[in-house]
N, C-alpha and C. Protein backbone atom coordinates (compact mmCIF):
# COMPACT_ATOMS: atom_id res chain seq x y z
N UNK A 1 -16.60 26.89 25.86
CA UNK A 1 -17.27 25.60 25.95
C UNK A 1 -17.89 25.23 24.60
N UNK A 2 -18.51 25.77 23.65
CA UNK A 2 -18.97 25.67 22.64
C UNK A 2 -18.19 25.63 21.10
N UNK A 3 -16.61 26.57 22.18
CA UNK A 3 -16.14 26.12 20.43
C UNK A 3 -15.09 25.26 20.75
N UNK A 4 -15.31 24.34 21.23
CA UNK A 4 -14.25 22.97 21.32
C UNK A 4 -14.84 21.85 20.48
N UNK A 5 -16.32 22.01 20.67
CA UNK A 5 -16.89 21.00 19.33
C UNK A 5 -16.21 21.37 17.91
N UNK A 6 -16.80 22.46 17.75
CA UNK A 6 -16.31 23.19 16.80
C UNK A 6 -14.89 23.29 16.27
N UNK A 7 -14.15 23.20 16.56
CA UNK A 7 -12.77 23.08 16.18
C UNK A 7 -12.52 21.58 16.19
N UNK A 8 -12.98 20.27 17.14
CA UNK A 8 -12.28 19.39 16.86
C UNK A 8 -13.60 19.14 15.83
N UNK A 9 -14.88 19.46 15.42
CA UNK A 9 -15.14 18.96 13.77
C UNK A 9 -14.21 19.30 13.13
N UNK A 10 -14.04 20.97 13.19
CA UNK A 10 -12.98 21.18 11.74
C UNK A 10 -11.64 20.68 11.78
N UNK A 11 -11.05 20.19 12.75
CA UNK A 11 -9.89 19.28 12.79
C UNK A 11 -10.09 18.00 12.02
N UNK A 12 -11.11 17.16 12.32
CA UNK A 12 -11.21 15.92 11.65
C UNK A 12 -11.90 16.46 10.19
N UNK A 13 -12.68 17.06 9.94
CA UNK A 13 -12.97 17.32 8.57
C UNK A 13 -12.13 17.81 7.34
N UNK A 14 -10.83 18.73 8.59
CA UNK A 14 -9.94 18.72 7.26
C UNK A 14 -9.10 17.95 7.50
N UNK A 15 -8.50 16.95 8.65
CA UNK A 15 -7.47 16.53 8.59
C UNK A 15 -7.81 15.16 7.84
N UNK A 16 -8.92 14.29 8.34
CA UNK A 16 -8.97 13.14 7.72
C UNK A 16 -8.95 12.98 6.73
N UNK A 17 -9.61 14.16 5.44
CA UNK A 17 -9.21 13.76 4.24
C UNK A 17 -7.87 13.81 3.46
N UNK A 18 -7.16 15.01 4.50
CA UNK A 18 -5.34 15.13 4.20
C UNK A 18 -4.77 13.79 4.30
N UNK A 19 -5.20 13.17 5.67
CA UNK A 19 -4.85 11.71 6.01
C UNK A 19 -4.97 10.66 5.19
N UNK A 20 -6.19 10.40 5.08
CA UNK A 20 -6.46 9.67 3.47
C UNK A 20 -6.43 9.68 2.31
N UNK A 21 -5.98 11.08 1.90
CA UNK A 21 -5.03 11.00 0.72
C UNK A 21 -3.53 10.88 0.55
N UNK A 22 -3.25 10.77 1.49
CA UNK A 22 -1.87 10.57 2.02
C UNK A 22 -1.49 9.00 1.78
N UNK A 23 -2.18 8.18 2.62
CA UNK A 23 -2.27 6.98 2.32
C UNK A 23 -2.74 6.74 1.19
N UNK A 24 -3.56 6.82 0.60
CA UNK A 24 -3.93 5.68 -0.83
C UNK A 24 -3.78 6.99 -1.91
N UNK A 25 -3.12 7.85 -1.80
CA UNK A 25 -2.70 8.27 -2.82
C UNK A 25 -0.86 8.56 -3.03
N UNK A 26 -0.22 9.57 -2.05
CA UNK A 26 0.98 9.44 -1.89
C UNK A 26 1.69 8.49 -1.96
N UNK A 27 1.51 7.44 -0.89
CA UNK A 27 2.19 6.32 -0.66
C UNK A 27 2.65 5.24 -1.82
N UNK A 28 0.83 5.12 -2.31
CA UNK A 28 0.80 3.85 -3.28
C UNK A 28 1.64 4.61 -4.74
N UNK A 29 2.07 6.12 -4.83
CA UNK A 29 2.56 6.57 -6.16
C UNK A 29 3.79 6.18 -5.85
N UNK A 30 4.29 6.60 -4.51
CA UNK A 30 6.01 6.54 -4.64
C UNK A 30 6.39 5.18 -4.41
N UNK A 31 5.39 4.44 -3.68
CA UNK A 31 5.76 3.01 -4.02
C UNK A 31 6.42 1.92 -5.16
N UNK A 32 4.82 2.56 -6.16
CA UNK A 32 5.17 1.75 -7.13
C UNK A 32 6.35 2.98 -8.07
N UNK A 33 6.43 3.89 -8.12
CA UNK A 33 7.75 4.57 -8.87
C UNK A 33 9.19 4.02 -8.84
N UNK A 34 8.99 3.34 -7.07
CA UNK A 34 10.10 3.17 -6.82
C UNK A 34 10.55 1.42 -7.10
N UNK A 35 9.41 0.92 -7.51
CA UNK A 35 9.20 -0.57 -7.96
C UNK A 35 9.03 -1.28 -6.48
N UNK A 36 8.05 -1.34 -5.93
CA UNK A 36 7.71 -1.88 -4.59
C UNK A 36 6.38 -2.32 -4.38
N UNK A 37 5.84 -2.06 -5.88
CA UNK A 37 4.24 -2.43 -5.65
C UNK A 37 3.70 -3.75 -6.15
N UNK A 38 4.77 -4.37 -7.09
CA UNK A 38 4.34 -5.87 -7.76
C UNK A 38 4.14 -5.05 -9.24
N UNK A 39 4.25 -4.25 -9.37
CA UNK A 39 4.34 -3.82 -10.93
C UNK A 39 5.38 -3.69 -11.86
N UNK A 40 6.26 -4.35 -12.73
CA UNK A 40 7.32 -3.81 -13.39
C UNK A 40 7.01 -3.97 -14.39
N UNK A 41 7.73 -3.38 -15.34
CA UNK A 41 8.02 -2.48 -16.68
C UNK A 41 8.79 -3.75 -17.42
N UNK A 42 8.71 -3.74 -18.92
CA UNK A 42 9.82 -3.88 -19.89
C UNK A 42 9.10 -3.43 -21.22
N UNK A 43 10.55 -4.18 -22.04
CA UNK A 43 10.31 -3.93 -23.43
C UNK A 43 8.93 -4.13 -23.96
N UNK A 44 8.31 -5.01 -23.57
CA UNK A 44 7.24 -6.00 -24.02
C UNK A 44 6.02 -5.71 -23.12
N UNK A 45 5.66 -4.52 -22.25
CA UNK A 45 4.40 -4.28 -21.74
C UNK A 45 4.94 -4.37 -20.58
N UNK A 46 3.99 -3.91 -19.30
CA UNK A 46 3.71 -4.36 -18.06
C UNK A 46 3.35 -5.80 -17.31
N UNK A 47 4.24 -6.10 -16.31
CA UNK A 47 4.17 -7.30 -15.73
C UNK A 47 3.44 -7.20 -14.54
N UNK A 48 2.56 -7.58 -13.92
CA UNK A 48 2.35 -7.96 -12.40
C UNK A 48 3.19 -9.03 -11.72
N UNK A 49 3.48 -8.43 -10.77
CA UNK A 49 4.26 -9.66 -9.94
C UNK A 49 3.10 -10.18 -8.49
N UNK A 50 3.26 -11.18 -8.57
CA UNK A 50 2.07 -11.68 -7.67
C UNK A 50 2.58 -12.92 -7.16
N UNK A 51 2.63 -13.71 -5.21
CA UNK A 51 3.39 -14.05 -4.80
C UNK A 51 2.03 -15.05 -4.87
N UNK A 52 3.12 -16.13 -5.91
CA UNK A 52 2.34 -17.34 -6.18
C UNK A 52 2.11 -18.48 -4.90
N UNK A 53 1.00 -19.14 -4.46
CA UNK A 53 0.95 -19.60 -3.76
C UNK A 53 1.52 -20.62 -3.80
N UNK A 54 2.24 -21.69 -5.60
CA UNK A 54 2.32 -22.93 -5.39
C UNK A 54 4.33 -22.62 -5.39
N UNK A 55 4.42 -21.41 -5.94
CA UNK A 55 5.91 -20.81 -5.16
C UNK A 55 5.87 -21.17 -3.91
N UNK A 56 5.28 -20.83 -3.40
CA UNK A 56 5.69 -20.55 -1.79
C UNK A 56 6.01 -22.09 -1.33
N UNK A 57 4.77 -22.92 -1.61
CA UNK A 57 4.25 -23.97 -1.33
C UNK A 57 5.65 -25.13 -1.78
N UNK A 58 6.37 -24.96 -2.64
CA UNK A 58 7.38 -25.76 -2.91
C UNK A 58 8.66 -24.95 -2.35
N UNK A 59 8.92 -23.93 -2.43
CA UNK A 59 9.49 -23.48 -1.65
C UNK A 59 9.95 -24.13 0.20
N UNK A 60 8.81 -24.31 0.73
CA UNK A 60 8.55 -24.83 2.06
C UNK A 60 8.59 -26.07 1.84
N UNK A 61 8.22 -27.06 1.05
CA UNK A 61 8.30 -28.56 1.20
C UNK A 61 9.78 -28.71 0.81
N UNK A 62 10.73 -27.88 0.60
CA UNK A 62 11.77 -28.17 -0.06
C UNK A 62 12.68 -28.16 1.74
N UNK A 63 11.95 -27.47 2.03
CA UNK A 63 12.90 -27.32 3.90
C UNK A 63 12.74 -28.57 4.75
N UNK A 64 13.94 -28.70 5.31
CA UNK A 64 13.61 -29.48 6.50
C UNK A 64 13.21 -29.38 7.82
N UNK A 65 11.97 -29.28 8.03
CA UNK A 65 11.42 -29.07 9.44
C UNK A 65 11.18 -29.93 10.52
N UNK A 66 11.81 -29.47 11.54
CA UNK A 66 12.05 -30.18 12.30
C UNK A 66 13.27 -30.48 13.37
């Protein structure tokens, strides 16, 4: 009865931080390695790619809805 606390602390104490480095560390590396993060490369420095709103915005007025 007493060591069921006990084990599920040490379950979440070590798992959550495995968990959360998993996510914002693993993920976001092989992401962007793999070019999936809005970051690319050239001759001339680093680019951000960032999904312009007035893109989008002409993008959509260009459709016919309806």
């Amino acid at each position: 009865v007493l060591v069921s606390p006990v084990l599920a602390g040490l379950a979440v104490g070590i798992g959550v931080p495995i968990l959360l480095f998993y996510v914002y560390g693993v993920v976001p590396v092989s992401l962007c390695r793999s070019g999936g993060c809005g970051v690319s490369t050239n001759g001339s420095g680093v680019r951000f790619d960032f999904d312009d709103e007035n893109e989008l915005m002409g993008a959509l007025s260009g459709r016919n809805i309806g």
